[in-house]
Protein backbone atom coordinates (compact mmCIF):
# COMPACT_ATOMS: atom_id res chain seq x y z
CA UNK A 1 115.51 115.06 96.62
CA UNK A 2 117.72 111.59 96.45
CA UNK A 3 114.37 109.59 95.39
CA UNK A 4 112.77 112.38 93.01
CA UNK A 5 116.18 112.24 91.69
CA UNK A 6 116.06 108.22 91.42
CA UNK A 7 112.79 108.14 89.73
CA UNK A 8 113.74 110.69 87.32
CA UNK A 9 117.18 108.16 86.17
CA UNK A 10 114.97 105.34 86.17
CA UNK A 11 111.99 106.80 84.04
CA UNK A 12 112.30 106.77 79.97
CA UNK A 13 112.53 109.74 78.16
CA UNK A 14 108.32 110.90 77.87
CA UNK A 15 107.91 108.72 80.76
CA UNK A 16 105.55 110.05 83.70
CA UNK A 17 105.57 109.36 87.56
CA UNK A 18 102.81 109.79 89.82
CA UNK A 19 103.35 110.68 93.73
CA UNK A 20 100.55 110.97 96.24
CA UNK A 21 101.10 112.70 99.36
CA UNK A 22 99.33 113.96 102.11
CA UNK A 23 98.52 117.89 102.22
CA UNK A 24 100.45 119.68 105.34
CA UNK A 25 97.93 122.28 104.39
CA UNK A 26 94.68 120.36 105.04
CA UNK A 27 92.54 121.28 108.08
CA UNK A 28 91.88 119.16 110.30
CA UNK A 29 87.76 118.89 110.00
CA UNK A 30 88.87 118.28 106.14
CA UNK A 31 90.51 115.24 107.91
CA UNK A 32 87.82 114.09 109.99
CA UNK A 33 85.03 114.69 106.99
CA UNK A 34 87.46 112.26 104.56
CA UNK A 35 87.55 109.48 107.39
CA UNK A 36 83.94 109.87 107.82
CA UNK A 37 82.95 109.28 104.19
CA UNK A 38 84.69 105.89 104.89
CA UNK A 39 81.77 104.80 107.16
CA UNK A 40 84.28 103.12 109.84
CA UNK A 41 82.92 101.77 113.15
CA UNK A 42 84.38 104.54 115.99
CA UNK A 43 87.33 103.00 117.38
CA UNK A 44 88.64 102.75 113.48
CA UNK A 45 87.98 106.25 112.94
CA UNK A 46 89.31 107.08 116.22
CA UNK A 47 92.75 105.80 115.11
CA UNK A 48 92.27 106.73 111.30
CA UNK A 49 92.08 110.27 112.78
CA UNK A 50 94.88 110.07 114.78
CA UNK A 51 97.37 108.70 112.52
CA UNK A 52 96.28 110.82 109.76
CA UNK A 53 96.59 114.18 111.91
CA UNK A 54 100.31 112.96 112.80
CA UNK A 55 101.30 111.73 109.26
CA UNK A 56 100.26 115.38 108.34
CA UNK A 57 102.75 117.01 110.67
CA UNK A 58 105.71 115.51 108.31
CA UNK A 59 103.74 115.90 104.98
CA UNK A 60 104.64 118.58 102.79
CA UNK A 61 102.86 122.12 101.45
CA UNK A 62 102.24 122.52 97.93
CA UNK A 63 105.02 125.42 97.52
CA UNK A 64 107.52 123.20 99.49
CA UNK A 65 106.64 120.47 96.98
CA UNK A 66 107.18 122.87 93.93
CA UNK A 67 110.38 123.91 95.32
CA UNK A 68 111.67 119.79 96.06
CA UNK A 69 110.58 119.56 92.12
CA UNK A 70 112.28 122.80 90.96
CA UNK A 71 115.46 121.36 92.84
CA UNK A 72 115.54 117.83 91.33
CA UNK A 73 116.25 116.69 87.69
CA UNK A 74 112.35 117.00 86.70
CA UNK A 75 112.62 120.99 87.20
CA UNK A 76 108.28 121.31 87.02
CA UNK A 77 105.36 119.17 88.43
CA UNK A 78 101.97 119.33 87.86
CA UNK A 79 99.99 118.97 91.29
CA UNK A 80 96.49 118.35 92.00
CA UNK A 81 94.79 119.35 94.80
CA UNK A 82 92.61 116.21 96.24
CA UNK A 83 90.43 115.58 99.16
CA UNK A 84 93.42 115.64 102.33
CA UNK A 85 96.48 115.45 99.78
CA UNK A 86 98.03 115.57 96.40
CA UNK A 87 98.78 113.81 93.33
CA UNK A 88 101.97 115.17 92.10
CA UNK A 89 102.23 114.21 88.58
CA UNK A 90 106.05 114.40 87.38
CA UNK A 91 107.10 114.03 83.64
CA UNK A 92 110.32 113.24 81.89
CA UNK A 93 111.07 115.24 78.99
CA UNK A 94 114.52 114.42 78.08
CA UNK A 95 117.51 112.36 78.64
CA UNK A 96 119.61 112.94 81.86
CA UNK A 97 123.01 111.69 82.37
């Protein structure tokens, strides 16, 4: 919460912040469909794969994400769902000491 914290100091009153993260959520044949789409030879989508499905073991889920939010100096996020992950969209509305 440190660094949602940090961007929220940093960030001018109106000011918005985008944050894309992976989806802890996302099945894994979501996962292997994305890589696909990226037309890679096998032995880069072999390791694409892989590093994806163990990135997605530390990601986050979208109601531990609202909670982080609801926690931090922003209070409310707006999230969109995307292929394997989100874009977490957080806004500044007023001054913060």
């Amino acid at each position: 919460m440190k660094v949602i914290d940090e961007i929220s100091r940093v960030l001018k009153a109106g000011a918005k912040a985008l944050i894309i993260d992976l989806n802890k959520d996302v099945p894994k044949a979501r996962i292997n469909e994305y890589i696909d789409r990226m037309n890679l030879n096998k032995i880069d989508s072999y390791f694409t794969k892989l590093t994806f499905k163990s990135l997605v073991k530390s990601a986050y889920t979208k109601s531990e994400i609202q909670h982080i939010i609801a926690q931090s100096r922003f209070k409310q996020c707006e999230i969109i769902d995307e292929d394997v992950g989100f874009e977490i969209w957080l806004k500044k509305l007023g001054t913060h000491p």
